[in-house]
N, C-alpha and C. Protein backbone atom coordinates (compact mmCIF):
# COMPACT_ATOMS: atom_id res chain seq x y z
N UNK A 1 -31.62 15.96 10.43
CA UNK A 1 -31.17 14.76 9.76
C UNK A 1 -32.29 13.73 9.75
N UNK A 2 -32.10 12.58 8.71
CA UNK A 2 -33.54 11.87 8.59
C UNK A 2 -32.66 10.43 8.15
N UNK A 3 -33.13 9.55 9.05
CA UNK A 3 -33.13 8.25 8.12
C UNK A 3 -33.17 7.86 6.96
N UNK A 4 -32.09 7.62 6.19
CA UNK A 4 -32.36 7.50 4.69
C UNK A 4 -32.01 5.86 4.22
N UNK A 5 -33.13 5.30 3.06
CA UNK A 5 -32.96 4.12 3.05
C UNK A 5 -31.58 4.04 1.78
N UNK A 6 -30.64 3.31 1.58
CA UNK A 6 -29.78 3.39 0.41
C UNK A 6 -29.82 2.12 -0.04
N UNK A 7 -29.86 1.21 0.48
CA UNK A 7 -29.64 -0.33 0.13
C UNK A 7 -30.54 -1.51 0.38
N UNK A 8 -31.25 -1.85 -0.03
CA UNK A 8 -31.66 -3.29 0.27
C UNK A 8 -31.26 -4.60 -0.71
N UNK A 9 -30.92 -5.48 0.09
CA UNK A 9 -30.56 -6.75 -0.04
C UNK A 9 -30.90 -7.85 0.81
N UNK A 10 -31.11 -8.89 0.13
CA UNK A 10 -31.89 -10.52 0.45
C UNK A 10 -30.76 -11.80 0.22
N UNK A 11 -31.17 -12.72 1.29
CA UNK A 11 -30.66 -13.65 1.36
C UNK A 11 -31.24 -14.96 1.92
N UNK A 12 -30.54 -15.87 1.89
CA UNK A 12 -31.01 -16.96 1.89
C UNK A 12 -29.82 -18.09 2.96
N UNK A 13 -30.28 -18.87 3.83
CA UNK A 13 -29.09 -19.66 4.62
C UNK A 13 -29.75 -21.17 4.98
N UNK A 14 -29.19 -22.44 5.07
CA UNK A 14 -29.52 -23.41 5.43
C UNK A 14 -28.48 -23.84 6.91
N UNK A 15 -29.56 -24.67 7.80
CA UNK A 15 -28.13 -25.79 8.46
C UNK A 15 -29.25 -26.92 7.98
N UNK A 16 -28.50 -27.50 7.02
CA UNK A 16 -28.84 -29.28 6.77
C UNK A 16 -29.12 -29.96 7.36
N UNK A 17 -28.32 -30.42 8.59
CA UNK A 17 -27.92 -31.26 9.39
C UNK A 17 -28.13 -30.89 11.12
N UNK A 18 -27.64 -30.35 11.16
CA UNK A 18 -28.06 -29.67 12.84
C UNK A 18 -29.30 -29.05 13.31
N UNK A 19 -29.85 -28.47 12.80
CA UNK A 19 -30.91 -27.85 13.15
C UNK A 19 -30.46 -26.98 13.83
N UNK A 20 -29.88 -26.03 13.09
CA UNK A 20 -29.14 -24.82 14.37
C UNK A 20 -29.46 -23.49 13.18
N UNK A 21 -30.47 -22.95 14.22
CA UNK A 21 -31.11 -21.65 13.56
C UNK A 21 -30.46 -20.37 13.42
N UNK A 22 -29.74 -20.54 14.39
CA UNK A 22 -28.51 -19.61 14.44
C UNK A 22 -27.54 -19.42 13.22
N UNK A 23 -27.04 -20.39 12.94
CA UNK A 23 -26.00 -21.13 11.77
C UNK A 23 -26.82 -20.52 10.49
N UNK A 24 -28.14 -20.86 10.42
CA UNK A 24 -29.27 -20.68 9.44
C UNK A 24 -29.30 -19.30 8.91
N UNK A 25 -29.70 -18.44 9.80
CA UNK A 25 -29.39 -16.92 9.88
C UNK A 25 -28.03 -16.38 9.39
N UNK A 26 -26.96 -16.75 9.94
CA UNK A 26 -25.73 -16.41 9.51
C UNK A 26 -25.21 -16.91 8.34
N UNK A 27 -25.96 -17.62 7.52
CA UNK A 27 -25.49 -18.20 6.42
C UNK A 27 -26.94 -17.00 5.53
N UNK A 28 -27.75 -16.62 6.22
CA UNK A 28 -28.42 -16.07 5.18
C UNK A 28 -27.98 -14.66 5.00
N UNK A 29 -27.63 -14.31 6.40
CA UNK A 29 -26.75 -12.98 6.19
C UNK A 29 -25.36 -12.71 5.40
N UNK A 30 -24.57 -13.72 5.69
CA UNK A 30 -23.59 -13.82 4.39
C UNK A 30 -23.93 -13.90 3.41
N UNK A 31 -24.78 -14.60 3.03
CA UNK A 31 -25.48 -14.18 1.00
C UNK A 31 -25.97 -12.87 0.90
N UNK A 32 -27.02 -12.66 1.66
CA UNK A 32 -27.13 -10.72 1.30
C UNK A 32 -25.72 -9.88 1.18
N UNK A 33 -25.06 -10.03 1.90
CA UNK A 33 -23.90 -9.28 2.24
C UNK A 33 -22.64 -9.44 1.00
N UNK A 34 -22.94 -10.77 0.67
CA UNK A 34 -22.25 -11.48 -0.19
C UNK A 34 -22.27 -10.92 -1.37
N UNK A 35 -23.65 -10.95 -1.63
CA UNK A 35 -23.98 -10.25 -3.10
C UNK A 35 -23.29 -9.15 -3.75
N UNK A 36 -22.75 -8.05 -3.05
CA UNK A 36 -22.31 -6.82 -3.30
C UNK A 36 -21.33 -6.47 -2.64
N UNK A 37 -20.42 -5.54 -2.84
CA UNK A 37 -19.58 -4.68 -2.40
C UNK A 37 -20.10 -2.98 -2.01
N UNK A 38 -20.75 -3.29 -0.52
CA UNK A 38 -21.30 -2.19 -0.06
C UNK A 38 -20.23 -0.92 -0.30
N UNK A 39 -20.31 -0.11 -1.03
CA UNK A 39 -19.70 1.01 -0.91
C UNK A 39 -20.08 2.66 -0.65
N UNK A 40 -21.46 2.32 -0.15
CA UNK A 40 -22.67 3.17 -0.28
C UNK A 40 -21.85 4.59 1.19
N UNK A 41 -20.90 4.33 2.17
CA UNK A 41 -20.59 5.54 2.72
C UNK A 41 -19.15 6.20 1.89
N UNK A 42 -18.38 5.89 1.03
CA UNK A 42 -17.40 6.43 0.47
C UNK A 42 -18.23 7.15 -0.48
N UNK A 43 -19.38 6.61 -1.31
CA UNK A 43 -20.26 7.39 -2.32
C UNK A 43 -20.40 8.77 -1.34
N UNK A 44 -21.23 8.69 -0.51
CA UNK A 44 -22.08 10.02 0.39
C UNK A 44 -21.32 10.69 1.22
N UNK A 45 -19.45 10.21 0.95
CA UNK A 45 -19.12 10.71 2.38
C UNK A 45 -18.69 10.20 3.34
N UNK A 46 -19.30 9.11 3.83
CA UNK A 46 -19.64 8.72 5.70
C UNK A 46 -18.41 8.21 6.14
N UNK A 47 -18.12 7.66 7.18
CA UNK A 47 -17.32 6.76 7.75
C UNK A 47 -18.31 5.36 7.84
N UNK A 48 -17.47 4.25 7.13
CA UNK A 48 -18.18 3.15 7.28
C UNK A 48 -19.53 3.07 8.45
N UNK A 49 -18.52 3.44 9.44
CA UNK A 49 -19.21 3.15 10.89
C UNK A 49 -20.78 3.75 11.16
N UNK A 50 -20.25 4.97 10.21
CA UNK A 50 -21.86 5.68 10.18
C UNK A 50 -23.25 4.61 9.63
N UNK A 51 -23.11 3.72 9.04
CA UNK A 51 -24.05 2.73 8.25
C UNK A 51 -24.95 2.11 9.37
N UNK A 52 -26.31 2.44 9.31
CA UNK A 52 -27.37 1.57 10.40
C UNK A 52 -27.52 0.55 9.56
N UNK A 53 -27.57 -0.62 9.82
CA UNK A 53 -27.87 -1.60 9.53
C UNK A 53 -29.62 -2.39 10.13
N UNK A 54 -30.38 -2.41 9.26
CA UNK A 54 -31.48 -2.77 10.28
C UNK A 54 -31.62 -4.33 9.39
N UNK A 55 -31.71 -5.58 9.79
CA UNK A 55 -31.54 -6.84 9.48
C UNK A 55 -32.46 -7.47 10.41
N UNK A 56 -33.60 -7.98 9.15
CA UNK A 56 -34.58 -9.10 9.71
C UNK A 56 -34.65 -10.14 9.16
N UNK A 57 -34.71 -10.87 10.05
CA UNK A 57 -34.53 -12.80 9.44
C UNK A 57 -35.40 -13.54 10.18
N UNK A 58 -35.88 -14.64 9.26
CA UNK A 58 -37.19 -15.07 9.13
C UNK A 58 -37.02 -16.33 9.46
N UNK A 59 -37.15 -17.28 10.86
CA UNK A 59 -36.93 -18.51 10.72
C UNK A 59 -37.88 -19.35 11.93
N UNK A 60 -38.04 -20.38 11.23
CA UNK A 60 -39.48 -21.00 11.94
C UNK A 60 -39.29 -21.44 13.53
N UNK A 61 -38.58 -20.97 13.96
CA UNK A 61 -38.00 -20.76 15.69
C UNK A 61 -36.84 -19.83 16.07
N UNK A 62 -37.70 -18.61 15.99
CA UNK A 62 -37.12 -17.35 16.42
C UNK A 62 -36.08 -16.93 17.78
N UNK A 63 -36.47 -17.85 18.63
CA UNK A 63 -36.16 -17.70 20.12
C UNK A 63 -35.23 -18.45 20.34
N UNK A 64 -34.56 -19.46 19.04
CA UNK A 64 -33.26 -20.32 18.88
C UNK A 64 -32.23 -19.45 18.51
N UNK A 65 -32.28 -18.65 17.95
CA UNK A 65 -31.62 -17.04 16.83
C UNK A 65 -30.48 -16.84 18.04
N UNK A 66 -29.39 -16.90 17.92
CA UNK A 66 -28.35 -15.60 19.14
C UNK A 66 -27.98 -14.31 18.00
N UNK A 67 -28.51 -13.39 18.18
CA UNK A 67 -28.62 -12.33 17.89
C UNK A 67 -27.27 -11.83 18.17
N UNK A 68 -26.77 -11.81 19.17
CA UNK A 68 -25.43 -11.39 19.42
C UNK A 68 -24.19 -11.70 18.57
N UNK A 69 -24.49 -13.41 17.76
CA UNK A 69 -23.77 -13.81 17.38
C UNK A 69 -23.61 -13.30 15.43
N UNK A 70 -25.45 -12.75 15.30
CA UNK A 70 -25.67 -12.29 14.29
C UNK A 70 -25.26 -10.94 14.39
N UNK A 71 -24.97 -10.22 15.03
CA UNK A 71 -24.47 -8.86 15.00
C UNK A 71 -22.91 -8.84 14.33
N UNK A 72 -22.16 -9.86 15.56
CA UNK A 72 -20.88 -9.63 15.33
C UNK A 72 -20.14 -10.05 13.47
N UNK A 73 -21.10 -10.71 13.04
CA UNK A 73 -20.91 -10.91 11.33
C UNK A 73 -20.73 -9.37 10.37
N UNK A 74 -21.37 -8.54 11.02
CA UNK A 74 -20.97 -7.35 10.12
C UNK A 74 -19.73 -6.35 10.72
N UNK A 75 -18.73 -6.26 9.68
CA UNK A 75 -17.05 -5.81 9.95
C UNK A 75 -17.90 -3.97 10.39
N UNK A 76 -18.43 -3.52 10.56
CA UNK A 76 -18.54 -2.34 10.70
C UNK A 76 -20.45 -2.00 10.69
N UNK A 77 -20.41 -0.56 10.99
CA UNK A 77 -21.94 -0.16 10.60
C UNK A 77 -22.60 -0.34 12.11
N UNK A 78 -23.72 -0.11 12.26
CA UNK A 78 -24.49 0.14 13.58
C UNK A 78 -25.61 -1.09 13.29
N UNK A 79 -24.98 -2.62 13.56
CA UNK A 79 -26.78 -3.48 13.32
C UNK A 79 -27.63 -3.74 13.92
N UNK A 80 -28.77 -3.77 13.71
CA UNK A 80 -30.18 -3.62 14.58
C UNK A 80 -30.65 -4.92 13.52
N UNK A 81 -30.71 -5.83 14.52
CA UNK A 81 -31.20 -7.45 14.48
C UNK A 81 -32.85 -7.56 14.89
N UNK A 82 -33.70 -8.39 14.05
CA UNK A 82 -34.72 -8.32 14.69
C UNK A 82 -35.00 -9.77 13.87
N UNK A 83 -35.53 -10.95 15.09
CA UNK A 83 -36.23 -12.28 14.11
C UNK A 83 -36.99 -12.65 14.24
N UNK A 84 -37.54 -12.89 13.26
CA UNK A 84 -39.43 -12.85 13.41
C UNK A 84 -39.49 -14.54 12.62
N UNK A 85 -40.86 -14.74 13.29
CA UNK A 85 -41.31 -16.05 12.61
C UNK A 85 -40.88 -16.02 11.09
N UNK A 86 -40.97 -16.84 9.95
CA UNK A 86 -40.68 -17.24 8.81
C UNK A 86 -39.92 -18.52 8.53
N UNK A 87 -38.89 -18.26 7.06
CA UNK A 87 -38.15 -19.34 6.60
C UNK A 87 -38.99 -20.83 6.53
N UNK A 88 -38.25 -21.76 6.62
CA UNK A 88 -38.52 -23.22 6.48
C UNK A 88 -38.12 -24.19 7.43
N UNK A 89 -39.04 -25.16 7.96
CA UNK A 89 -38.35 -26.80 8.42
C UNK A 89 -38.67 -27.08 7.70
N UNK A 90 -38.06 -28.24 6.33
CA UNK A 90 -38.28 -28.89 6.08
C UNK A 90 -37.74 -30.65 6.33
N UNK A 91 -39.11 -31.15 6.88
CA UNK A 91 -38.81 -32.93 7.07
C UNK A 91 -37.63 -33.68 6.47
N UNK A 92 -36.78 -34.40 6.73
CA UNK A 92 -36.33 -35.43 5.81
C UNK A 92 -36.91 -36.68 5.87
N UNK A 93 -37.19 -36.97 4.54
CA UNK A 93 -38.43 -38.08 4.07
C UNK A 93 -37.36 -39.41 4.56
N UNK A 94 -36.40 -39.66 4.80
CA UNK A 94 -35.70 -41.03 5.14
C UNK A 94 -35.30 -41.18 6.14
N UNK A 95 -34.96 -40.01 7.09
CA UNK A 95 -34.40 -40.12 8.48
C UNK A 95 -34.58 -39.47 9.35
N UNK A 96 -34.48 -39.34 10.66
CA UNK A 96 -35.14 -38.32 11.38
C UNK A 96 -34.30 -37.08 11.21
N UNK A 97 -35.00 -35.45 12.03
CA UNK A 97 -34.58 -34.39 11.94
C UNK A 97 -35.02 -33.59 10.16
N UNK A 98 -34.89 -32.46 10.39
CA UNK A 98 -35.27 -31.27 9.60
C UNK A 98 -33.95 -30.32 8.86
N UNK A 99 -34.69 -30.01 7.98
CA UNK A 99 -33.35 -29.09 7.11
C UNK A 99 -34.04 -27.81 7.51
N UNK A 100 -33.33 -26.54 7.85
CA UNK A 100 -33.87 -25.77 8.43
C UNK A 100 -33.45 -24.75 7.59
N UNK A 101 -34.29 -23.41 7.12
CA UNK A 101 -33.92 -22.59 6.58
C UNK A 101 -33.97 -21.33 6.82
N UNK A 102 -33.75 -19.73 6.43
CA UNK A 102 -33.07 -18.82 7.32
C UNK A 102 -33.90 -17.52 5.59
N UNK A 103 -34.53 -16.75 6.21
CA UNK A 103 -34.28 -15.74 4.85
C UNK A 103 -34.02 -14.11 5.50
N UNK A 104 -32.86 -13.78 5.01
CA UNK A 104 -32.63 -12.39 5.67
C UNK A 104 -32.59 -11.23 4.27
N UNK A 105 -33.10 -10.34 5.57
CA UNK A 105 -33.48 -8.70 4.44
C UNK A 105 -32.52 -7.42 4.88
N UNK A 106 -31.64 -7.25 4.64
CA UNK A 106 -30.93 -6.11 5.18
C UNK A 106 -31.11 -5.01 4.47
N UNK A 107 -31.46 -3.71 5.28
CA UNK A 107 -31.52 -2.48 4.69
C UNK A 107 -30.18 -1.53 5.34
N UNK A 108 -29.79 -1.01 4.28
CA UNK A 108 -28.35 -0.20 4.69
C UNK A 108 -29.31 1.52 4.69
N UNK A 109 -28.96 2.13 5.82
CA UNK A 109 -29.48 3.63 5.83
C UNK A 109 -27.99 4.42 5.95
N UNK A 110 -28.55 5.68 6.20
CA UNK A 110 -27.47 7.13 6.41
C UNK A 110 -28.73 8.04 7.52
N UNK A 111 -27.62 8.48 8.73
CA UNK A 111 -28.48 9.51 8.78
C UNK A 111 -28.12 10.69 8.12
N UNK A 112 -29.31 11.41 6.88
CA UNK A 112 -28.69 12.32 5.98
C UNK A 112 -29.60 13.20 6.18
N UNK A 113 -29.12 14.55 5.37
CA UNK A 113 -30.31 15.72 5.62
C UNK A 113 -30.93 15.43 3.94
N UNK A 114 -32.47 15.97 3.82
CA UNK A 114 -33.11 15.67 2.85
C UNK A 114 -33.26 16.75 1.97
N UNK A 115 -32.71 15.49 0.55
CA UNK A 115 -32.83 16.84 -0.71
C UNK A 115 -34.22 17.63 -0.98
N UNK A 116 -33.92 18.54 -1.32
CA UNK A 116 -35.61 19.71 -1.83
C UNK A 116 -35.29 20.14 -2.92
């Protein structure tokens, strides 16, 4: 059996107001997720559950991220969280604090055997 890629999808998340990177992430993972109606294990077969999920999100303070909290957002599938530097602070020009932004990439796999 081999890792097979089936899906990729992108997203995008803000917290405005808080500066909570966490929030940031989970709002970017709901837009990827958002976008579509994954149906990619009823196509091949699988049981939902079979779906690896590998999800990287990009935000300019990585070590703020609860990962745990980003896992529990997907109803099913196996997710493998990983957050790496990226996304945005951006300043607010009138008051103090930052608008903070979040960009996530989710790839949906199968472990499948390979066509010849």
């Amino acid at each position: 059996m081999a890792k097979t890629r089936v899906l990729v999808e992108f997203g995008m998340g803000t917290s405005l107001r808080r500066e909570d990177y966490t929030e940031a992430a989970l709002r970017a993972i709901k837009d990827a997720l958002w976008h579509n109606s994954v149906n990619m294990a009823e196509l091949f077969g699988f049981p939902k559950e079979a779906m690896i999920i590998d999800a990287e999100i990009g935000v300019q303070n990585p070590d703020q991220v609860d990962k745990d909290a980003l896992k529990a957002i997907f109803p099913y599938g196996q997710p493998n969280i990983t957050v790496t530097h990226g996304g945005l602070d951006i300043e607010k020009p009138h008051t103090e604090g930052r608008t903070v932004t979040a960009n996530a990439a989710i790839v949906v796999s199968f472990d499948m055997e390979a066509v010849v």
